[in-house]
PDB file of N, CA and C in Angstrom:
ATOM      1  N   UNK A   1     -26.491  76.070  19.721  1.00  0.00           N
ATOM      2  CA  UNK A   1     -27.117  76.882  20.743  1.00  0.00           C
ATOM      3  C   UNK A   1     -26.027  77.623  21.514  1.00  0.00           C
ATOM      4  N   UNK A   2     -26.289  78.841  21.856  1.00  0.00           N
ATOM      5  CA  UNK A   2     -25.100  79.848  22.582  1.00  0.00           C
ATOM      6  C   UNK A   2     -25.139  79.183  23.923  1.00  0.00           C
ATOM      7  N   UNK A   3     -24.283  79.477  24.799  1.00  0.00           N
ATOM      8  CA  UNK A   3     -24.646  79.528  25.973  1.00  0.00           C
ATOM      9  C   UNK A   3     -25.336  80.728  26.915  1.00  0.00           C
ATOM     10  N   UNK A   4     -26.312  80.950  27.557  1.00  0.00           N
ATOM     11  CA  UNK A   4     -26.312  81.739  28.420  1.00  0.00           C
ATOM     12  C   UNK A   4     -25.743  82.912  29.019  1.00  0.00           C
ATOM     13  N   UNK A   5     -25.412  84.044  28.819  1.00  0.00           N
ATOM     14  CA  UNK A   5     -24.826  84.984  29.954  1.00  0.00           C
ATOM     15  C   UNK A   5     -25.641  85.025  31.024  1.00  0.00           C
ATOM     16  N   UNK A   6     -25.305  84.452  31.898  1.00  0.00           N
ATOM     17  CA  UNK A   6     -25.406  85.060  33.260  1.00  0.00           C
ATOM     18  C   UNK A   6     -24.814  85.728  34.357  1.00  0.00           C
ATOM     19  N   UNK A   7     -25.396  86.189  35.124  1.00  0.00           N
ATOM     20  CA  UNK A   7     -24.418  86.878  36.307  1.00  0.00           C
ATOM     21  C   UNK A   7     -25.379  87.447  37.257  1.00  0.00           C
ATOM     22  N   UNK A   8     -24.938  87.689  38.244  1.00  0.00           N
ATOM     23  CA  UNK A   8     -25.230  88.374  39.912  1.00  0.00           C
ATOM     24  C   UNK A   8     -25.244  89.444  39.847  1.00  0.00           C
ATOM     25  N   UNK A   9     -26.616  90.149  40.319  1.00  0.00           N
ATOM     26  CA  UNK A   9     -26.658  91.418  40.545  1.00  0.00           C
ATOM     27  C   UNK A   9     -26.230  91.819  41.915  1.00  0.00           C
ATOM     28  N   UNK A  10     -25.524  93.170  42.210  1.00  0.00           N
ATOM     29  CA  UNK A  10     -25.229  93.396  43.180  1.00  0.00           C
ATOM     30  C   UNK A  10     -26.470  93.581  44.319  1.00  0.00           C
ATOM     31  N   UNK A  11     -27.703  93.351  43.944  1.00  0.00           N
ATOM     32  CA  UNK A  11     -28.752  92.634  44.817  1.00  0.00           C
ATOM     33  C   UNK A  11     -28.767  91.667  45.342  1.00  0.00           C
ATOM     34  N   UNK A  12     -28.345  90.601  44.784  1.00  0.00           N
ATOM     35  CA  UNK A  12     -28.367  88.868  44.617  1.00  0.00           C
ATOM     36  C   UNK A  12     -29.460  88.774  44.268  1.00  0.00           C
ATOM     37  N   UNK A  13     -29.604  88.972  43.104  1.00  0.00           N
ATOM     38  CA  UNK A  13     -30.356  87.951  42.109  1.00  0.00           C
ATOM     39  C   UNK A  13     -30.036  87.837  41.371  1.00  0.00           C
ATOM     40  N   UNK A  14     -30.206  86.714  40.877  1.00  0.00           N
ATOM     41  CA  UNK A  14     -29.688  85.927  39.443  1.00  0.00           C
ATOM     42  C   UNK A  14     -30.339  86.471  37.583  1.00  0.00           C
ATOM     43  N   UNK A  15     -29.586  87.082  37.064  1.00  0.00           N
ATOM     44  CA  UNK A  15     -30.396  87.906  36.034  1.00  0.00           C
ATOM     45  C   UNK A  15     -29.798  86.807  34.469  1.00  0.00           C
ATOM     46  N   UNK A  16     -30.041  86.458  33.546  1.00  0.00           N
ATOM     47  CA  UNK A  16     -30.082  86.330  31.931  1.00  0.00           C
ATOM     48  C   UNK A  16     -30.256  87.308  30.960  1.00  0.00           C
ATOM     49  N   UNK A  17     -29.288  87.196  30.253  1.00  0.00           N
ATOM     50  CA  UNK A  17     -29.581  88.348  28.788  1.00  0.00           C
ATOM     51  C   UNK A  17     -30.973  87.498  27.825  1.00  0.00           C
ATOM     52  N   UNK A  18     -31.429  88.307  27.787  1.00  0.00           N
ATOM     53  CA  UNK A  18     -32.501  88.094  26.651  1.00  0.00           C
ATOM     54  C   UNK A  18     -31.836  88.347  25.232  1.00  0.00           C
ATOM     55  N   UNK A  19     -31.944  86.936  24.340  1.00  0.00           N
ATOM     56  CA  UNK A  19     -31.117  87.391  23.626  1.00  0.00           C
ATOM     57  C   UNK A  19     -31.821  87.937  22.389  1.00  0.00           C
ATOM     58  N   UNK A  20     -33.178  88.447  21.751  1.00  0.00           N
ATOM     59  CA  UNK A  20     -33.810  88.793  21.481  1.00  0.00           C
ATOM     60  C   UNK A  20     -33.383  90.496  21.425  1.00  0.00           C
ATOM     61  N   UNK A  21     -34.015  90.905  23.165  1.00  0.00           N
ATOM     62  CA  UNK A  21     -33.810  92.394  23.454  1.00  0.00           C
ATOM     63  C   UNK A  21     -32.244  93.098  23.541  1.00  0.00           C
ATOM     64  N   UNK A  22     -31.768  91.709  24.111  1.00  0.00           N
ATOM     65  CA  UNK A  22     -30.311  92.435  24.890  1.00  0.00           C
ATOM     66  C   UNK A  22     -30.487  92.704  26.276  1.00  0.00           C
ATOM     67  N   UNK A  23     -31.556  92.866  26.849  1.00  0.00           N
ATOM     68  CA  UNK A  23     -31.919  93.126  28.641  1.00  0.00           C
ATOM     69  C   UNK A  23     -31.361  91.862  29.305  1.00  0.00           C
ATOM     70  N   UNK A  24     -31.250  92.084  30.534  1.00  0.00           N
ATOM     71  CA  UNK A  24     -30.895  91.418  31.844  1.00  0.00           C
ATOM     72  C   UNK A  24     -32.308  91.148  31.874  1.00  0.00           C
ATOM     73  N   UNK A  25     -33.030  90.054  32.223  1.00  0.00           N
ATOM     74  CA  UNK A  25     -33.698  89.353  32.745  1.00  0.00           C
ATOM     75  C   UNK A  25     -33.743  88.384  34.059  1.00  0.00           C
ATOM     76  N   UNK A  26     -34.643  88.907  35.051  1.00  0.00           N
ATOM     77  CA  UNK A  26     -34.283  87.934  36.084  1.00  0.00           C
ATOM     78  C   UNK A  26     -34.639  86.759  36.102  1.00  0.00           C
ATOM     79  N   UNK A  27     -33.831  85.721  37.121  1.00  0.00           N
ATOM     80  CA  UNK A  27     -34.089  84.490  36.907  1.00  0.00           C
ATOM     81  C   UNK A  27     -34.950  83.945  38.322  1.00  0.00           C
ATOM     82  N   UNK A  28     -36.341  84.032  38.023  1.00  0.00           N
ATOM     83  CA  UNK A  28     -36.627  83.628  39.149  1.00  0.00           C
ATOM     84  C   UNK A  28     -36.655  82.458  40.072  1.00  0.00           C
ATOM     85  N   UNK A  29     -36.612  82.024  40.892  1.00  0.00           N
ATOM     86  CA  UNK A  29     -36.450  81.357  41.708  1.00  0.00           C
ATOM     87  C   UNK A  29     -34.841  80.906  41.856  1.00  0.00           C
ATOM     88  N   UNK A  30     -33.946  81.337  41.216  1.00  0.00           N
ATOM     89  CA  UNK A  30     -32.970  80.946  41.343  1.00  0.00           C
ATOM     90  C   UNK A  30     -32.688  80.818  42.578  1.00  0.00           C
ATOM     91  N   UNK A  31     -31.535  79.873  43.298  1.00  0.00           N
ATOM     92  CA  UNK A  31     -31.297  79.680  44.754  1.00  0.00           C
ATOM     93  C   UNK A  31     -32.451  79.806  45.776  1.00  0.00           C
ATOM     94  N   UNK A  32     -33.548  79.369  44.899  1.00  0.00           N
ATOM     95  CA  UNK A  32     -34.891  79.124  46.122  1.00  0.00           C
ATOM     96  C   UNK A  32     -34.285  77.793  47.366  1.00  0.00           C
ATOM     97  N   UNK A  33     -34.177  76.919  46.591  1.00  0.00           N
ATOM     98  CA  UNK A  33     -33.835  75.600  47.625  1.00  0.00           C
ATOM     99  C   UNK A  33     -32.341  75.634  47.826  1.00  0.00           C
ATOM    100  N   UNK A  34     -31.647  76.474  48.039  1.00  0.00           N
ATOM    101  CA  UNK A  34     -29.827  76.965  48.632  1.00  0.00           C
ATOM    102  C   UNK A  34     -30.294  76.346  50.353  1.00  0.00           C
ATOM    103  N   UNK A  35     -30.733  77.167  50.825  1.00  0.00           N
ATOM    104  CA  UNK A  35     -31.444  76.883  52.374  1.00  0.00           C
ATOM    105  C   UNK A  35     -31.732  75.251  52.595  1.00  0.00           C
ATOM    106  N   UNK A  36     -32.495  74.712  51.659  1.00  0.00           N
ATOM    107  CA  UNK A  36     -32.976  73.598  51.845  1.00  0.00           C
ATOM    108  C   UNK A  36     -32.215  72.202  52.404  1.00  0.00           C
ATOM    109  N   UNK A  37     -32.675  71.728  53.502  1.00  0.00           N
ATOM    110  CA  UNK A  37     -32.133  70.333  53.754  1.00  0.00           C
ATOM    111  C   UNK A  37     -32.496  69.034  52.569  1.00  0.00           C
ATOM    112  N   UNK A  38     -33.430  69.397  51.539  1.00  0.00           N
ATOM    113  CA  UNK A  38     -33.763  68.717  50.596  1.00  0.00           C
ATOM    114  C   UNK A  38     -32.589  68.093  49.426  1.00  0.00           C
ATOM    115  N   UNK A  39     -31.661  66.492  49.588  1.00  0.00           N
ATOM    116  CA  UNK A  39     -30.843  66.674  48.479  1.00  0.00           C
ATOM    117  C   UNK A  39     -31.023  66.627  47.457  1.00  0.00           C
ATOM    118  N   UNK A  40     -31.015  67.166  46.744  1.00  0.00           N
ATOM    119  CA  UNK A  40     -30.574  67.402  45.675  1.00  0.00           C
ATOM    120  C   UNK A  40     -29.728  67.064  44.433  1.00  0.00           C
ATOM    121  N   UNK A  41     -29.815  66.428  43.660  1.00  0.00           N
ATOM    122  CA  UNK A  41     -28.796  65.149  42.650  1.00  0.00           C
ATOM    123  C   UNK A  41     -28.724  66.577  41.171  1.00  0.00           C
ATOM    124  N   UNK A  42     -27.446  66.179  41.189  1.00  0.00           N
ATOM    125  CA  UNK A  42     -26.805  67.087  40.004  1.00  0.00           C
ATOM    126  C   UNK A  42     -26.830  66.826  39.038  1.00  0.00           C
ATOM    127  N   UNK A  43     -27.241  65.448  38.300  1.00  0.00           N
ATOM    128  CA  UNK A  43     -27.297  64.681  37.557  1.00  0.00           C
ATOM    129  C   UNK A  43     -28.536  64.381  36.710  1.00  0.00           C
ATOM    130  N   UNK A  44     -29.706  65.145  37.600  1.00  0.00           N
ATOM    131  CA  UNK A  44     -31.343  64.849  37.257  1.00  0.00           C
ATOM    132  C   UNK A  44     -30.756  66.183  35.827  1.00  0.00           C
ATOM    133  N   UNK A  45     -31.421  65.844  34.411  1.00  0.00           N
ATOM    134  CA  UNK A  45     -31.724  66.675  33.643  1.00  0.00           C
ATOM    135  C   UNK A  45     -33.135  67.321  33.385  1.00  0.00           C
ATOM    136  N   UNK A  46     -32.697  68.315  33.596  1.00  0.00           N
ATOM    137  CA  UNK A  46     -34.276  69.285  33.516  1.00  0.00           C
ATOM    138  C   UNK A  46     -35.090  69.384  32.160  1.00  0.00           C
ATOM    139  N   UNK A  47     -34.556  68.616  31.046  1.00  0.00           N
ATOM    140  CA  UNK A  47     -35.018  68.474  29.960  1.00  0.00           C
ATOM    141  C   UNK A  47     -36.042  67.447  29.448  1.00  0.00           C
ATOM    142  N   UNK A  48     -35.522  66.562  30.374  1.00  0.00           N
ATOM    143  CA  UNK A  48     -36.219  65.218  30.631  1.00  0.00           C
ATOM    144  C   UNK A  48     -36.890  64.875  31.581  1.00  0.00           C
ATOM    145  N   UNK A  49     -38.286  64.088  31.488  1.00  0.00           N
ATOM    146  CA  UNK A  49     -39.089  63.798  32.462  1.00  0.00           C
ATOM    147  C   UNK A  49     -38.288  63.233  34.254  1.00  0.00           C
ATOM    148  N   UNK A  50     -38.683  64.193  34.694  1.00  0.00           N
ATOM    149  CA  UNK A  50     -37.715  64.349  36.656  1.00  0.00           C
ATOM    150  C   UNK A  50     -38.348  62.846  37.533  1.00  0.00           C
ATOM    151  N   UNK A  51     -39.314  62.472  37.267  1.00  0.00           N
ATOM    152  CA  UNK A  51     -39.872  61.324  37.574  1.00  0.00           C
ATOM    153  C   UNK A  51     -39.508  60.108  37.213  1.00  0.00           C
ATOM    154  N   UNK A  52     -38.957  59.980  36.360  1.00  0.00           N
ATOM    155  CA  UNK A  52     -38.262  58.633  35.447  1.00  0.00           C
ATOM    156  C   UNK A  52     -37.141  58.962  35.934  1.00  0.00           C
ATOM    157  N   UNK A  53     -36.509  59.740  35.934  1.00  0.00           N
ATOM    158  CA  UNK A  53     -35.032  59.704  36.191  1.00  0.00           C
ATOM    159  C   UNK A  53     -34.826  59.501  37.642  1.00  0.00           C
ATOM    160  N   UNK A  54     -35.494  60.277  37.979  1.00  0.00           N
ATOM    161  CA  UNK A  54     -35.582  59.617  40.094  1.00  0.00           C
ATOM    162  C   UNK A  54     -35.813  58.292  40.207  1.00  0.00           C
ATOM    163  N   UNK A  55     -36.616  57.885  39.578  1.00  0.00           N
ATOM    164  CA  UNK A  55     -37.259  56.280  39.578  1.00  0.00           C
ATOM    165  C   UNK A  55     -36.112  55.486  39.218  1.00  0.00           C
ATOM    166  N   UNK A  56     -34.946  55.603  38.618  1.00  0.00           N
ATOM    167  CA  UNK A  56     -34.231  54.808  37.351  1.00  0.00           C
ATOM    168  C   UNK A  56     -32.948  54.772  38.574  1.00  0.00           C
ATOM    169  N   UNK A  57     -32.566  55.945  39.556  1.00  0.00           N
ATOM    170  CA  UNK A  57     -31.576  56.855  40.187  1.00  0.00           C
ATOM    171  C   UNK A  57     -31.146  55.610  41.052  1.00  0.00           C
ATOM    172  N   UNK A  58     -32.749  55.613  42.247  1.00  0.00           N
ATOM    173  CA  UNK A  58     -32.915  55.046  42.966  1.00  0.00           C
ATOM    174  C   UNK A  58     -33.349  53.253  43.420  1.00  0.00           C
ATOM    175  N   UNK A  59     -32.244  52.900  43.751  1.00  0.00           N
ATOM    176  CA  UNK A  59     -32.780  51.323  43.816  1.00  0.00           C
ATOM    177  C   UNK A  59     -33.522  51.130  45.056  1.00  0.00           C
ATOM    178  N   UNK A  60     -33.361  51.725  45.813  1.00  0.00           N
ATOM    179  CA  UNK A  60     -34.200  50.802  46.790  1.00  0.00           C
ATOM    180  C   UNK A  60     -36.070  51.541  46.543  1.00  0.00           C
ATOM    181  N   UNK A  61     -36.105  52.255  44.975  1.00  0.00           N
ATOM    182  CA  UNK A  61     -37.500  51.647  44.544  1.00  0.00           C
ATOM    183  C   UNK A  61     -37.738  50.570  43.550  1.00  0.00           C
ATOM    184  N   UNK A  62     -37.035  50.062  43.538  1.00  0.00           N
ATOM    185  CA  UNK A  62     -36.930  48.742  42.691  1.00  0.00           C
ATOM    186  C   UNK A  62     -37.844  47.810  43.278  1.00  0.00           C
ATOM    187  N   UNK A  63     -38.798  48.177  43.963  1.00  0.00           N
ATOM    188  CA  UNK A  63     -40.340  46.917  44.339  1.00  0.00           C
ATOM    189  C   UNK A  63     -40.290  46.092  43.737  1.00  0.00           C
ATOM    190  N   UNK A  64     -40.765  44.867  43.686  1.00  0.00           N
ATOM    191  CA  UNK A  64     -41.945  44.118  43.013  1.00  0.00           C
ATOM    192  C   UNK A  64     -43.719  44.900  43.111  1.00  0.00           C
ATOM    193  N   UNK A  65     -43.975  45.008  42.482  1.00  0.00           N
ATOM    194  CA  UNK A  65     -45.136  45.112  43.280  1.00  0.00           C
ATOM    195  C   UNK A  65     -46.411  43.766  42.702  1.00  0.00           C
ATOM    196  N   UNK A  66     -47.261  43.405  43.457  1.00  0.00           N
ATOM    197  CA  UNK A  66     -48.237  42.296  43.062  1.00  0.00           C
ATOM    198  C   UNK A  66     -49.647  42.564  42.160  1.00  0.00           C
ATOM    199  N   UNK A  67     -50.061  42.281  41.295  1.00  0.00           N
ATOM    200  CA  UNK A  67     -51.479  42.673  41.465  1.00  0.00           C
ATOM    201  C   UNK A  67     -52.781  41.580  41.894  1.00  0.00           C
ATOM    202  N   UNK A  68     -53.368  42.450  42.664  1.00  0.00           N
ATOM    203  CA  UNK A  68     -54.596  41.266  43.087  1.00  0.00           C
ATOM    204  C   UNK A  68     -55.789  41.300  42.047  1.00  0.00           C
ATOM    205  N   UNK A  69     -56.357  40.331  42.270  1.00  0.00           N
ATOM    206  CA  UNK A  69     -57.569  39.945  41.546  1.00  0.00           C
ATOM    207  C   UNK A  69     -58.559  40.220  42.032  1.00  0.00           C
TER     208      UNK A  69
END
């Protein structure tokens, strides 16, 4: 697999070559959550289910949990 060209438009937005056409394509939402007080882990892969990997990340969700009858 190639990597990506990307780059910054002198707008700021984040554009991709289509590698198909050859066009700049924008990337949307790029730097949506830049602003955000939300952290953020560098490590989550976007390929793989984001829920398991948060779950796996974090110990203090390591519960027991009970079931009742």
């Amino acid at each position: 697999m190639a990597k990506a060209e990307l780059k910054r438009e002198p707008t700021g937005k984040w554009v991709v070559r289509d590698s198909k056409s050859g066009r700049f394509v924008e990337v949307r939402g790029a730097d949506s959550m830049k602003s955000s007080q939300l952290p953020l882990k560098t490590s989550v892969d976007l390929t793989k289910p984001i829920a398991e990997q948060a779950l796996e990340d974090d110990p203090s969700r390591s519960r027991k949990f009970s079931v009742k009858n």
